[in-house]
Structures are given as structure tokens and as C-alpha cells.
C-alpha atoms as a PDB file:
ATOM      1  CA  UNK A   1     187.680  27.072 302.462  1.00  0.00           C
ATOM      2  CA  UNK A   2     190.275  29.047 303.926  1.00  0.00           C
ATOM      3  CA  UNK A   3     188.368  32.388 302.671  1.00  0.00           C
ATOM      4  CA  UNK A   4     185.700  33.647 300.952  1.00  0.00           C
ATOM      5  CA  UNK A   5     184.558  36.666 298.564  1.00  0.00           C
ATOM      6  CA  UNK A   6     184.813  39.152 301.286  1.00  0.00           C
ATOM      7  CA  UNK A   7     188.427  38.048 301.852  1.00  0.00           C
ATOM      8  CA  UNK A   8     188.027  37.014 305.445  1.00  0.00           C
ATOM      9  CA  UNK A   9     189.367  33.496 307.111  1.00  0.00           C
ATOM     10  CA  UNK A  10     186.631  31.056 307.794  1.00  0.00           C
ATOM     11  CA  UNK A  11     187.541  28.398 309.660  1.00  0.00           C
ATOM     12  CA  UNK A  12     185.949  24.597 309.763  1.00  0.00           C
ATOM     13  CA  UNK A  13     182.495  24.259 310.211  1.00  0.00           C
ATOM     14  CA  UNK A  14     180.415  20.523 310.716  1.00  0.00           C
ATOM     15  CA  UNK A  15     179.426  20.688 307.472  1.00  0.00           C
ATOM     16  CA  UNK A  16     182.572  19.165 307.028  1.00  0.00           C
ATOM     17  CA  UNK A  17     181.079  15.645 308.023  1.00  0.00           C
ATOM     18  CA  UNK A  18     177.845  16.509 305.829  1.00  0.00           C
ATOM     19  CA  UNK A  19     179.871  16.297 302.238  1.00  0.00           C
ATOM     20  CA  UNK A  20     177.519  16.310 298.730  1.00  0.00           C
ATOM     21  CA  UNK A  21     176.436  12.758 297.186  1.00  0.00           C
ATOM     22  CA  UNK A  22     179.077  11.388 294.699  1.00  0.00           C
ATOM     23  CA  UNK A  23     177.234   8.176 293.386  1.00  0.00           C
ATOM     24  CA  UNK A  24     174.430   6.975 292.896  1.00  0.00           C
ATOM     25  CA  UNK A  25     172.171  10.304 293.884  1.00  0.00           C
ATOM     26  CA  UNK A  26     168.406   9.936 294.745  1.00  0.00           C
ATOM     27  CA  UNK A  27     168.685   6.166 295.353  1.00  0.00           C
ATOM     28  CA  UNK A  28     169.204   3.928 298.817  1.00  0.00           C
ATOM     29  CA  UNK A  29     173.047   3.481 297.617  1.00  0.00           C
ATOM     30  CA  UNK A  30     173.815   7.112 298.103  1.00  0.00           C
ATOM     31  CA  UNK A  31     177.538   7.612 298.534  1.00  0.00           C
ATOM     32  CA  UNK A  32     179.654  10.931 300.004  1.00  0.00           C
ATOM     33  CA  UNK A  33     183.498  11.113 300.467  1.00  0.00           C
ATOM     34  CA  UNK A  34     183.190   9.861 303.628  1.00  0.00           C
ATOM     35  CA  UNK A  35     181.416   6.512 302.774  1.00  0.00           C
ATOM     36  CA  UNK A  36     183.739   6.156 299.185  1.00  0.00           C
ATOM     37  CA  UNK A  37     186.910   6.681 302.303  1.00  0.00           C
ATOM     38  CA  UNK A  38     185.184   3.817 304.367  1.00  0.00           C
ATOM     39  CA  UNK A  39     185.383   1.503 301.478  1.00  0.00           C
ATOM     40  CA  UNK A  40     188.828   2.430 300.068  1.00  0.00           C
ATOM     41  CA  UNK A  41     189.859   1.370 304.182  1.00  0.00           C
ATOM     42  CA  UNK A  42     187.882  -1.873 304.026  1.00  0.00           C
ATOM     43  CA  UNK A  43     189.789  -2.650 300.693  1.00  0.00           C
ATOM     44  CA  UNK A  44     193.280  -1.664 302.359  1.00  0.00           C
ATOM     45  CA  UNK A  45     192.325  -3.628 304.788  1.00  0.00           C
ATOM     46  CA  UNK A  46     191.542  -6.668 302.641  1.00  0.00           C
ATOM     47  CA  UNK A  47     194.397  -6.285 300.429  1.00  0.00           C
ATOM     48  CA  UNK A  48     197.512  -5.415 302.808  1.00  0.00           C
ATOM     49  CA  UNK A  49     196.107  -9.386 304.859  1.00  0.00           C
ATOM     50  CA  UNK A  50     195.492 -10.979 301.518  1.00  0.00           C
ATOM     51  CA  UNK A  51     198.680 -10.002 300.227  1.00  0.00           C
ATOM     52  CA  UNK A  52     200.138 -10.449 303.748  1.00  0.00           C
ATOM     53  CA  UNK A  53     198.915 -14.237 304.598  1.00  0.00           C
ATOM     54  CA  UNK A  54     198.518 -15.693 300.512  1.00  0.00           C
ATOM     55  CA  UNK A  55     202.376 -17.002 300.655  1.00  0.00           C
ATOM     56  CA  UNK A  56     203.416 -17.681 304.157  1.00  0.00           C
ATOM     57  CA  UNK A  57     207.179 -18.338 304.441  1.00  0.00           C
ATOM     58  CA  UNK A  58     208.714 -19.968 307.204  1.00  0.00           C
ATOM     59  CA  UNK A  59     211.322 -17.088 307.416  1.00  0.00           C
ATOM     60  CA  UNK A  60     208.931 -14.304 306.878  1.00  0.00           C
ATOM     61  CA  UNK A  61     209.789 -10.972 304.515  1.00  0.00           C
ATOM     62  CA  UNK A  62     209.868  -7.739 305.609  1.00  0.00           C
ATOM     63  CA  UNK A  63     205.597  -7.260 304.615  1.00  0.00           C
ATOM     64  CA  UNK A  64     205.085 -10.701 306.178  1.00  0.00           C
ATOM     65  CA  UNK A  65     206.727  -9.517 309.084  1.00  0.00           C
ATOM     66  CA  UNK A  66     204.629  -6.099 309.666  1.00  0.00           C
ATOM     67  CA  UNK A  67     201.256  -7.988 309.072  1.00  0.00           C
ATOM     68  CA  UNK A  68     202.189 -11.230 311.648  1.00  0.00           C
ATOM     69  CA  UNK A  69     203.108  -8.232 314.019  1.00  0.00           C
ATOM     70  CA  UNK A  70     200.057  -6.532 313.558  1.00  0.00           C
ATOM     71  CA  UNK A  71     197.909  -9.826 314.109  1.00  0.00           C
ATOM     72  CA  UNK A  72     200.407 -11.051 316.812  1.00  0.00           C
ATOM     73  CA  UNK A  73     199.419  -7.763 319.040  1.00  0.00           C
ATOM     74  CA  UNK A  74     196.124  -8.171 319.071  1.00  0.00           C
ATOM     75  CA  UNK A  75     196.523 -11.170 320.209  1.00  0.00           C
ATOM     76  CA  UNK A  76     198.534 -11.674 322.340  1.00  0.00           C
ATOM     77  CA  UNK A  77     198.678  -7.892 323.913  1.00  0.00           C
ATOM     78  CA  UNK A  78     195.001  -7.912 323.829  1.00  0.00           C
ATOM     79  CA  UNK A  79     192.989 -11.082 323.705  1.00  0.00           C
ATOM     80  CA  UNK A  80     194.653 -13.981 325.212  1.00  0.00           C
ATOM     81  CA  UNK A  81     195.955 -11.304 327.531  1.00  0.00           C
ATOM     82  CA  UNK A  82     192.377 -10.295 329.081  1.00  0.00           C
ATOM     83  CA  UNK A  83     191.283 -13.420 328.333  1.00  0.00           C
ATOM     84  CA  UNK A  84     193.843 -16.548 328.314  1.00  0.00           C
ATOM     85  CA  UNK A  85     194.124 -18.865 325.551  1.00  0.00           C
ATOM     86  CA  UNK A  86     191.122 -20.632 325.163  1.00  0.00           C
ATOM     87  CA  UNK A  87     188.574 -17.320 325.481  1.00  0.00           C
ATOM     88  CA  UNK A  88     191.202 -15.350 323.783  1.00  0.00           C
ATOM     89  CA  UNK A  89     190.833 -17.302 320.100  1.00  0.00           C
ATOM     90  CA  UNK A  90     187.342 -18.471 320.486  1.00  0.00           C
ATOM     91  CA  UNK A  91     186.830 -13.947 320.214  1.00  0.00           C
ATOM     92  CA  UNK A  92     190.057 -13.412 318.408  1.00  0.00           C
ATOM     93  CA  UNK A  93     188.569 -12.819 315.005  1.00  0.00           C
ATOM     94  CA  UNK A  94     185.785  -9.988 315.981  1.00  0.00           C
ATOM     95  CA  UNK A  95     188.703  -8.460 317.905  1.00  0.00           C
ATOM     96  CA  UNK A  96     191.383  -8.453 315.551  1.00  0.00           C
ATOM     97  CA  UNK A  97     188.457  -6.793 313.225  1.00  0.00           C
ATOM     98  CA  UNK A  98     187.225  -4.136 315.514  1.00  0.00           C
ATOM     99  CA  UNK A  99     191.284  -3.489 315.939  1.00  0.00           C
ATOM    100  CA  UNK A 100     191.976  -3.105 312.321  1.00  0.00           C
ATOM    101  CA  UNK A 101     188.902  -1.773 310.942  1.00  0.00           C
ATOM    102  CA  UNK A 102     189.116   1.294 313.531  1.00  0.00           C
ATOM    103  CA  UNK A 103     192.822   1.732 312.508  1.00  0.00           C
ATOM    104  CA  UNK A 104     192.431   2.211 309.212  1.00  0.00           C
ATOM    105  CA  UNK A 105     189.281   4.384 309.481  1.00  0.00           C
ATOM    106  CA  UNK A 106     191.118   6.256 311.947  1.00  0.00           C
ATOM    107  CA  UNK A 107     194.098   6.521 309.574  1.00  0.00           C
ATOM    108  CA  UNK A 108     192.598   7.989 306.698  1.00  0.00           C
ATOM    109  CA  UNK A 109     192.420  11.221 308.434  1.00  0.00           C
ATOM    110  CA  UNK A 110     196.059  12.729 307.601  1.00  0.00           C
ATOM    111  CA  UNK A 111     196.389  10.550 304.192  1.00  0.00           C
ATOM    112  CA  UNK A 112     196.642  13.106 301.654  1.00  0.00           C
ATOM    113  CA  UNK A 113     193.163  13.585 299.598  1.00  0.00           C
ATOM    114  CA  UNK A 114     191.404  11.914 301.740  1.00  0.00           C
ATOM    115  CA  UNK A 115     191.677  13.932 304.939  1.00  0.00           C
ATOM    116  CA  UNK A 116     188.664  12.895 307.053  1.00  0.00           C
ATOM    117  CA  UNK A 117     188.329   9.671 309.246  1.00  0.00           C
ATOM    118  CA  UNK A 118     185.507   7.136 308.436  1.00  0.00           C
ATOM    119  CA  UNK A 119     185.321   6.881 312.485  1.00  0.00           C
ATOM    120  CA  UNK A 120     184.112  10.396 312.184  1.00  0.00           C
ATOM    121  CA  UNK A 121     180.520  10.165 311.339  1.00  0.00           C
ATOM    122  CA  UNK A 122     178.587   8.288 313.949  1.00  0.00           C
ATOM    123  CA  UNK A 123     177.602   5.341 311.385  1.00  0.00           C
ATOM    124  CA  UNK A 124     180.800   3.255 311.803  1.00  0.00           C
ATOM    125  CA  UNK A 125     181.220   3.700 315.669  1.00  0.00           C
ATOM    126  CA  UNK A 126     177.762   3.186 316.529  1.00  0.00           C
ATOM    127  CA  UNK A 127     177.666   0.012 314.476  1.00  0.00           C
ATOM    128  CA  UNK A 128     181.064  -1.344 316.122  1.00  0.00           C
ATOM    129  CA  UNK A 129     179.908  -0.493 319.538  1.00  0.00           C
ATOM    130  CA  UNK A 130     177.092  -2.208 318.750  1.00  0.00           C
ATOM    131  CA  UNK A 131     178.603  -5.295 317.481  1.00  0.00           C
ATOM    132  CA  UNK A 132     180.875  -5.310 320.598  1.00  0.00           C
ATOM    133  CA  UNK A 133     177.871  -4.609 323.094  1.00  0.00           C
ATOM    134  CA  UNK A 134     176.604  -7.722 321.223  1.00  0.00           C
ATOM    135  CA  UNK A 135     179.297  -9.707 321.924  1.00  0.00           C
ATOM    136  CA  UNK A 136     179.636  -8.903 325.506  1.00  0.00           C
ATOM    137  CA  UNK A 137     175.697 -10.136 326.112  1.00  0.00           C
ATOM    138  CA  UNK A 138     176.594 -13.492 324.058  1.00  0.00           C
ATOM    139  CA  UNK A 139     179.203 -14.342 325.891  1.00  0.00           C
ATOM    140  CA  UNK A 140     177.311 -13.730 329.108  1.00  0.00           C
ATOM    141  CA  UNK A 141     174.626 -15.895 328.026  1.00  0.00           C
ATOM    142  CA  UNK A 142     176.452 -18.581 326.991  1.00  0.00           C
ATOM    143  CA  UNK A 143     178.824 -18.119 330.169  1.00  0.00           C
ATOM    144  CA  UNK A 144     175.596 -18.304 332.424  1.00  0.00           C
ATOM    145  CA  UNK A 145     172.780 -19.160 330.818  1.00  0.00           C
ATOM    146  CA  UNK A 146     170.705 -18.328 333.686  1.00  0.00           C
ATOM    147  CA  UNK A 147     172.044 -16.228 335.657  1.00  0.00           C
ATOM    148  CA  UNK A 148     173.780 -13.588 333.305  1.00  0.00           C
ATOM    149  CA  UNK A 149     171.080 -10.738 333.634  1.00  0.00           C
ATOM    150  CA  UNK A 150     170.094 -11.549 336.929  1.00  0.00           C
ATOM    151  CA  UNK A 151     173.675 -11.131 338.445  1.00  0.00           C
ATOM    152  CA  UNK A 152     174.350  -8.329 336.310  1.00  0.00           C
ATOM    153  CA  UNK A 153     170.969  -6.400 337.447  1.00  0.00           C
ATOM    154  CA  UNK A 154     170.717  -7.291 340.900  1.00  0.00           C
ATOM    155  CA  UNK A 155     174.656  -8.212 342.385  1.00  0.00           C
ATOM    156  CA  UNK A 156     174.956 -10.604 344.573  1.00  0.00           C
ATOM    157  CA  UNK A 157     175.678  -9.749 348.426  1.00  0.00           C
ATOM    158  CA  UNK A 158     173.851  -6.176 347.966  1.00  0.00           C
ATOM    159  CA  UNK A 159     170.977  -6.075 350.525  1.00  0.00           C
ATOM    160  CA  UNK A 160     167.549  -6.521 348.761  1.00  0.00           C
ATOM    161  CA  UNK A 161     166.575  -2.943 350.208  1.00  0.00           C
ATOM    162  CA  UNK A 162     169.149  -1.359 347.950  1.00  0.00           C
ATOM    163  CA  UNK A 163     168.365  -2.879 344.611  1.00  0.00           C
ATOM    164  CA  UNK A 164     165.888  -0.167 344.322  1.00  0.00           C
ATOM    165  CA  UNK A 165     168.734   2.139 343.716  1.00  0.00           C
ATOM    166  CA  UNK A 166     171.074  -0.398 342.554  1.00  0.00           C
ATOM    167  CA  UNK A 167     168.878  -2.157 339.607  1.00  0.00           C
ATOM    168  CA  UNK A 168     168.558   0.900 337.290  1.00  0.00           C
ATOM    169  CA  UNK A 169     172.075   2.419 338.002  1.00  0.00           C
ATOM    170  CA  UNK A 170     173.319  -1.411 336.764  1.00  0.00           C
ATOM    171  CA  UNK A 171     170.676  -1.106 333.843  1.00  0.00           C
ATOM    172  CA  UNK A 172     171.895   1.874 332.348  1.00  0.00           C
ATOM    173  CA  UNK A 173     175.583   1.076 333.574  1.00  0.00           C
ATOM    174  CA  UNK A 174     175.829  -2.385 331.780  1.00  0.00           C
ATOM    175  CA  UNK A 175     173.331  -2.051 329.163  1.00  0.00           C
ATOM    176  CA  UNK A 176     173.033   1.611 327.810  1.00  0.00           C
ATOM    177  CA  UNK A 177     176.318   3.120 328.919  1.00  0.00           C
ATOM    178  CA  UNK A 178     178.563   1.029 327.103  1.00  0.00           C
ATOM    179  CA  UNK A 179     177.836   0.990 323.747  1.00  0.00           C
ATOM    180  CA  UNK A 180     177.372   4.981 324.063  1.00  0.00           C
ATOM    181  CA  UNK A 181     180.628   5.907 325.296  1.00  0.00           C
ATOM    182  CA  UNK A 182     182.167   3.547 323.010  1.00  0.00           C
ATOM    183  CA  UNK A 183     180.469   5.119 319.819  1.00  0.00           C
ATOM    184  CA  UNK A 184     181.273   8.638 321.107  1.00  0.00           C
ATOM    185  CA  UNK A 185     184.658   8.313 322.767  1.00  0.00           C
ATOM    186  CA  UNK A 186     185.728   7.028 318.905  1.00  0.00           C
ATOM    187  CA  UNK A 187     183.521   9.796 317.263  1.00  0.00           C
ATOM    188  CA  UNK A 188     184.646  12.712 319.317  1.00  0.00           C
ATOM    189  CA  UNK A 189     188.273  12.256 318.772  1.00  0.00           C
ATOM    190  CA  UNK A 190     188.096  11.864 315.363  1.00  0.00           C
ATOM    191  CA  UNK A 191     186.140  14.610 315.139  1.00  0.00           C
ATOM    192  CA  UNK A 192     187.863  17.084 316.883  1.00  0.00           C
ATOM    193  CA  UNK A 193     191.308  15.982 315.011  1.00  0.00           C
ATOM    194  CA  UNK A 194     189.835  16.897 311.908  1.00  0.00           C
ATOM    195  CA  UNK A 195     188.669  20.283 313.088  1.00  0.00           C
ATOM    196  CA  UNK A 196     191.949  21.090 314.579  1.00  0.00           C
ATOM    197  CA  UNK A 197     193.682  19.759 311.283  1.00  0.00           C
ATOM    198  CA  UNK A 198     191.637  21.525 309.057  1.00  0.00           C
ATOM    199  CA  UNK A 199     192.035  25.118 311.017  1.00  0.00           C
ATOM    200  CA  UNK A 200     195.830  24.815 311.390  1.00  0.00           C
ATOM    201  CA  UNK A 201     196.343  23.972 307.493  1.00  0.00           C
ATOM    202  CA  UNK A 202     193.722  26.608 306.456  1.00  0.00           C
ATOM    203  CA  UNK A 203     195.168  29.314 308.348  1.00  0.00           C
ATOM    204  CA  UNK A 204     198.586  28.506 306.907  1.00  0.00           C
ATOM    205  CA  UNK A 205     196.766  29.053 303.229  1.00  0.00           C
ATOM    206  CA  UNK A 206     195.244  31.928 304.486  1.00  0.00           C
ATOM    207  CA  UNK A 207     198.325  33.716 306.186  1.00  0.00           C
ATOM    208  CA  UNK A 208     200.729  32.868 302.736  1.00  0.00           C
ATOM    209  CA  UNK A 209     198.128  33.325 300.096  1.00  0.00           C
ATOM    210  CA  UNK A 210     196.097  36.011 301.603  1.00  0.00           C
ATOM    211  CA  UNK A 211     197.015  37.954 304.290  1.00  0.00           C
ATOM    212  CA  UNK A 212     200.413  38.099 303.204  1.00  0.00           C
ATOM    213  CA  UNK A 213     199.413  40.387 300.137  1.00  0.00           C
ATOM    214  CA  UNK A 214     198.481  43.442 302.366  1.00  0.00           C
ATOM    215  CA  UNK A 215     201.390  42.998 304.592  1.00  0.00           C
ATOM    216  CA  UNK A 216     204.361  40.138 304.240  1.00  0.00           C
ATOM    217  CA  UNK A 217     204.519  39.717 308.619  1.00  0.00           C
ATOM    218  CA  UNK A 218     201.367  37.327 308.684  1.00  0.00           C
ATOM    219  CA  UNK A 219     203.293  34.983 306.355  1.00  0.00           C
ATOM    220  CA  UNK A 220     205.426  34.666 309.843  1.00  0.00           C
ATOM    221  CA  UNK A 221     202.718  33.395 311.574  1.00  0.00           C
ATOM    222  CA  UNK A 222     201.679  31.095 308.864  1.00  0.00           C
ATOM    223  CA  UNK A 223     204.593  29.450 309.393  1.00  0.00           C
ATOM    224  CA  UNK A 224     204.136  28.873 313.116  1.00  0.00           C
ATOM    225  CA  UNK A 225     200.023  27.487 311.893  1.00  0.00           C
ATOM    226  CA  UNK A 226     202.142  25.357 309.590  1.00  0.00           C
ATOM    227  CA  UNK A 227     204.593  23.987 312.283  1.00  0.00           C
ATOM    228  CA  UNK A 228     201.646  23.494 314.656  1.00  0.00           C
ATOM    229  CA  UNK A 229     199.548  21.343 311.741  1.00  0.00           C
ATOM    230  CA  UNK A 230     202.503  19.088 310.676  1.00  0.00           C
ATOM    231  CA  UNK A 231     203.245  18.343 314.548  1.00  0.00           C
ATOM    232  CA  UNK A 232     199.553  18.245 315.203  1.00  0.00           C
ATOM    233  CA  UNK A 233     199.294  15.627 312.341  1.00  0.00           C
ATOM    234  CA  UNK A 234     201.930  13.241 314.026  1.00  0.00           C
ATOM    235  CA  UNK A 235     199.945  14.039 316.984  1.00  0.00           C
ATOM    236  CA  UNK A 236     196.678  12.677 315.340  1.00  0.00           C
ATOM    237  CA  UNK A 237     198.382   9.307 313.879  1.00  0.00           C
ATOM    238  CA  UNK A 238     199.383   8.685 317.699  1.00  0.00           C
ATOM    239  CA  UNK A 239     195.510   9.197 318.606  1.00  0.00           C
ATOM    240  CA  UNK A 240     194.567   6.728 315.881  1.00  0.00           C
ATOM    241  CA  UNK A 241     196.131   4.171 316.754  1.00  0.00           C
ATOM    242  CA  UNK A 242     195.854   4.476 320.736  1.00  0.00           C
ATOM    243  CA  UNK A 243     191.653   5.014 320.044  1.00  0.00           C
ATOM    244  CA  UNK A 244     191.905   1.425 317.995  1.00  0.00           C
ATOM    245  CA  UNK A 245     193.493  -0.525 321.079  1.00  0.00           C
ATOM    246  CA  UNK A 246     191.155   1.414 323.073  1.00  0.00           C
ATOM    247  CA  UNK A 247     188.170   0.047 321.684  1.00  0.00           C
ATOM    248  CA  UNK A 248     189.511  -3.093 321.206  1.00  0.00           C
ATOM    249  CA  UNK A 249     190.792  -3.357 325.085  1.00  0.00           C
ATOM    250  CA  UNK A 250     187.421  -2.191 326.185  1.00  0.00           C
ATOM    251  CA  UNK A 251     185.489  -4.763 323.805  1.00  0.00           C
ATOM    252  CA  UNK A 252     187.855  -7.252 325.315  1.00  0.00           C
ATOM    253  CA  UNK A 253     187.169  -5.911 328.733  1.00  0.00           C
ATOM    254  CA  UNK A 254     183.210  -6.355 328.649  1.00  0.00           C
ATOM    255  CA  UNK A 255     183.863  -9.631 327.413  1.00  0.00           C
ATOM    256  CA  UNK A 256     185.940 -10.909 330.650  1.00  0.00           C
ATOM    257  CA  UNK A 257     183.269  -9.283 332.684  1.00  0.00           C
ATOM    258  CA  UNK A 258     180.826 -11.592 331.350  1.00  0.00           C
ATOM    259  CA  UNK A 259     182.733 -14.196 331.342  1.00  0.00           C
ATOM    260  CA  UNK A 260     184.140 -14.028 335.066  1.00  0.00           C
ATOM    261  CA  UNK A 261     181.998 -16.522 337.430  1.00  0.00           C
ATOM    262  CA  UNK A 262     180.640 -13.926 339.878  1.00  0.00           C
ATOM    263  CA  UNK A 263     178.206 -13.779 336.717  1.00  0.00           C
END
């Protein structure tokens, strides 16, 4: 809320991310906005490709068109890219997921009435970087079967003195590291969007609706909070989509690295 009883502004707070149960209250099935937004994605999701791939033409439509463009970039800009042809299909599918699914998460941030990512609770992030961090250790294994954690722990062509230091900055490099600043380079963004969305648009209600009534100059500078939310929002659908390739590239980037033979 913009303001309250006393007729101050109060800006954003993190109970933002906290909303009240809708569904399903006092059970294990519990659902906020932000988990009912997480499945409305998943069903865009499933609907725009369904609706997309059910009638494939040879010359495609203009909806045929935007969904074999979507697919085509990631992958060809992003898997067979970082990891040629053969590597690049056999991981196509999780990557083309992880693409998508962070997208339209991401997306749902500046859609009217829904206003808050799904990336930005830590549930969905952690679970994708967790799924990718899994990926990256089965591909080393079945790369190198027996030499995946050995190479990546303990490099080859380091003196032995040195793995002392070397072995735990590689452990929590490789193994922790990863999966972390995935979940919170995703989280923090999405995050701090919404914040910055949600003080620029209240402020605007408070300078017109509130303010205003005392003296008509602050409706001036709701305009300017106004101007600065509707840029900032074309700002934030740039971010969403740049923070899906990004975790997509750096999925497919800890991939290659255990895949490539020095492993």
C-alpha cells in the first residue's frame, strides 16, 4: 500500500514475497499468489508449445514462426553452440526448459495482476540450480567415469604441495559455488525489480491521489515516478529475458567443463 491511516507513503517491504494462503489452507498443498503465478507460467508455457508444434506446416504462420524461433535460439545460440551437435541435443531438452521456464517466471513480473516473478522466491531458482548442478556432475561422470572428481579436486600439473590449498578452494569452487550463485544471481534480480517497480508505481498513487490534495505541485513529481516506472518496466522485461539466457549459458557452460578431456 501506497499509504496508510496516518496518511504517510510506505514504500515496499519483503513481505511482499510472504503473500497470505489462497487454497487449500492448513494442508501440505498450501498455495499463495506467488505459487498460483508459477503455475499459470507452467501452463503458458505448455499451451503457447502445444499450440505452437500440434500442426506443423511446412511454410510456418506467424505463431509457428515465434515458437520455432524461440526453440531455434536455444539451440543453436546456446547448446550446439557451447557444445556442437552431438552434446548439444543429447542436453537440448533440460536446456530449452531451464530457458523457457525462467522466461516466463521472469515475465510475470510486469503482466498486469500478476506483478511478481515466480523466480522471486528462492523455491524455483534453488530447484533449477539444482537440477543444472545435477546435470553438470552427470555429464562428468559419464564423460570420465573415473577420473571426473579426481581431476576436478586435485588438477592435473599443480604440484602435490599445493593441493592443500588447491583441493578445498576447487571443492567449494566446483561443487558449492555454483549452484549458489546461480539460485541467487536469478533471485536477486527479480527481487530487486519488483521492489523498484512497486516503489515507482506506489509513489505515483501516492503523489496523484494523496499528496496532491494538500497541494496540486507533488502531482508534478508523480508524473516524473510515473515516467521512471513505465521506463523502468521496459527496463525489467530486458532483465528477464537476459537472466533466462544467463542461466541457461551458464548451465550450458558447466556442462562443457565436464565434458572437456582435461577432465
Amino acid at each position: 500500500m501506497a499509504t496508510s491511516d496516518d496518511g504517510g507513503f510506505h514504500g515496499p517491504s519483503i513481505e511482499e514475497f510472504f503473500p497470505e494462503v489462497i487454497f487449500f489452507a492448513g494442508t501440505p498443498f498450501e498455495m499463495n499468489r506467488i505459487i498460483l503465478i508459477r503455475f499459470l507460467a507452467v501452463l503458458a508455457i505448455v499451451l503457447i508449445f502445444w499450440i505452437g508444434t500440434r500442426r506443423m506446416k511446412v511454410v510456418p504462420g506467424r505463431f509457428q514462426s515465434i515458437v520455432e524461433m524461440g526453440l531455434d535460439f536455444a539451440r543453436v545460440n546456446i547448446a550446439e553452440d557451447l557444445l556442437g551437435k552431438k552434446d548439444g541435443r543429447r542436453f537440448l531438452p533440460l536446456i530449452t526448459t531451464i530457458f523457457f521456464m525462467v522466461l516466463f517466471m521472469n515475465i510475470t513480473g510486469i503482466i498486469p495482476f500478476l506483478n511478481i516473478a515466480g523466480t522471486s522466491v528462492i523455491g524455483v531458482p534453488l530447484v533449477l540450480a539444482l537440477v543444472a548442478w545435477a546435470a553438470f556432475i552427470y555429464a562428468g561422470i559419464k564423460k570420465h567415469p573415473g577420473a571426473f572428481f579426481k581431476n576436478a579436486l586435485f588438477p592435473p600439473g599443480v604440484p602435490k604441495a599445493l593441493y592443500i590449498i588447491v583441493t578445498p578452494i576447487e571443492l567449494v569452487s566446483t561443487f558449492v559455488l555454483r549452484p549458489v550463485t546461480l539460485t541467487l544471481r536469478l533471485l536477486m534480480n527479480m527481487v530487486v525489480g519488483h521492489l523498484l517497480l512497486v516503489l515507482f508505481f506506489s509513489a505515483t498513487q501516492f503523489f496523484f491521489f494523496t499528496a496532491s490534495q494538500t497541494n496540486f505541485f507533488y502531482s508534478l513529481f508523480g508524473v516524473g515516478t510515473l515516467a521512471f516506472g513505465f521506463v523502468f518496466t521496459l527496463f525489467e522485461v530486458l532483465v528477464a529475458v537476459l537472466q533466462a539466457y544467463v542461466f541457461a549459458l551458464l548451465t550450458t557452460v558447466y556442462i562443457q567443463l565436464a565434458l572437456a578431456e582435461e577432465h
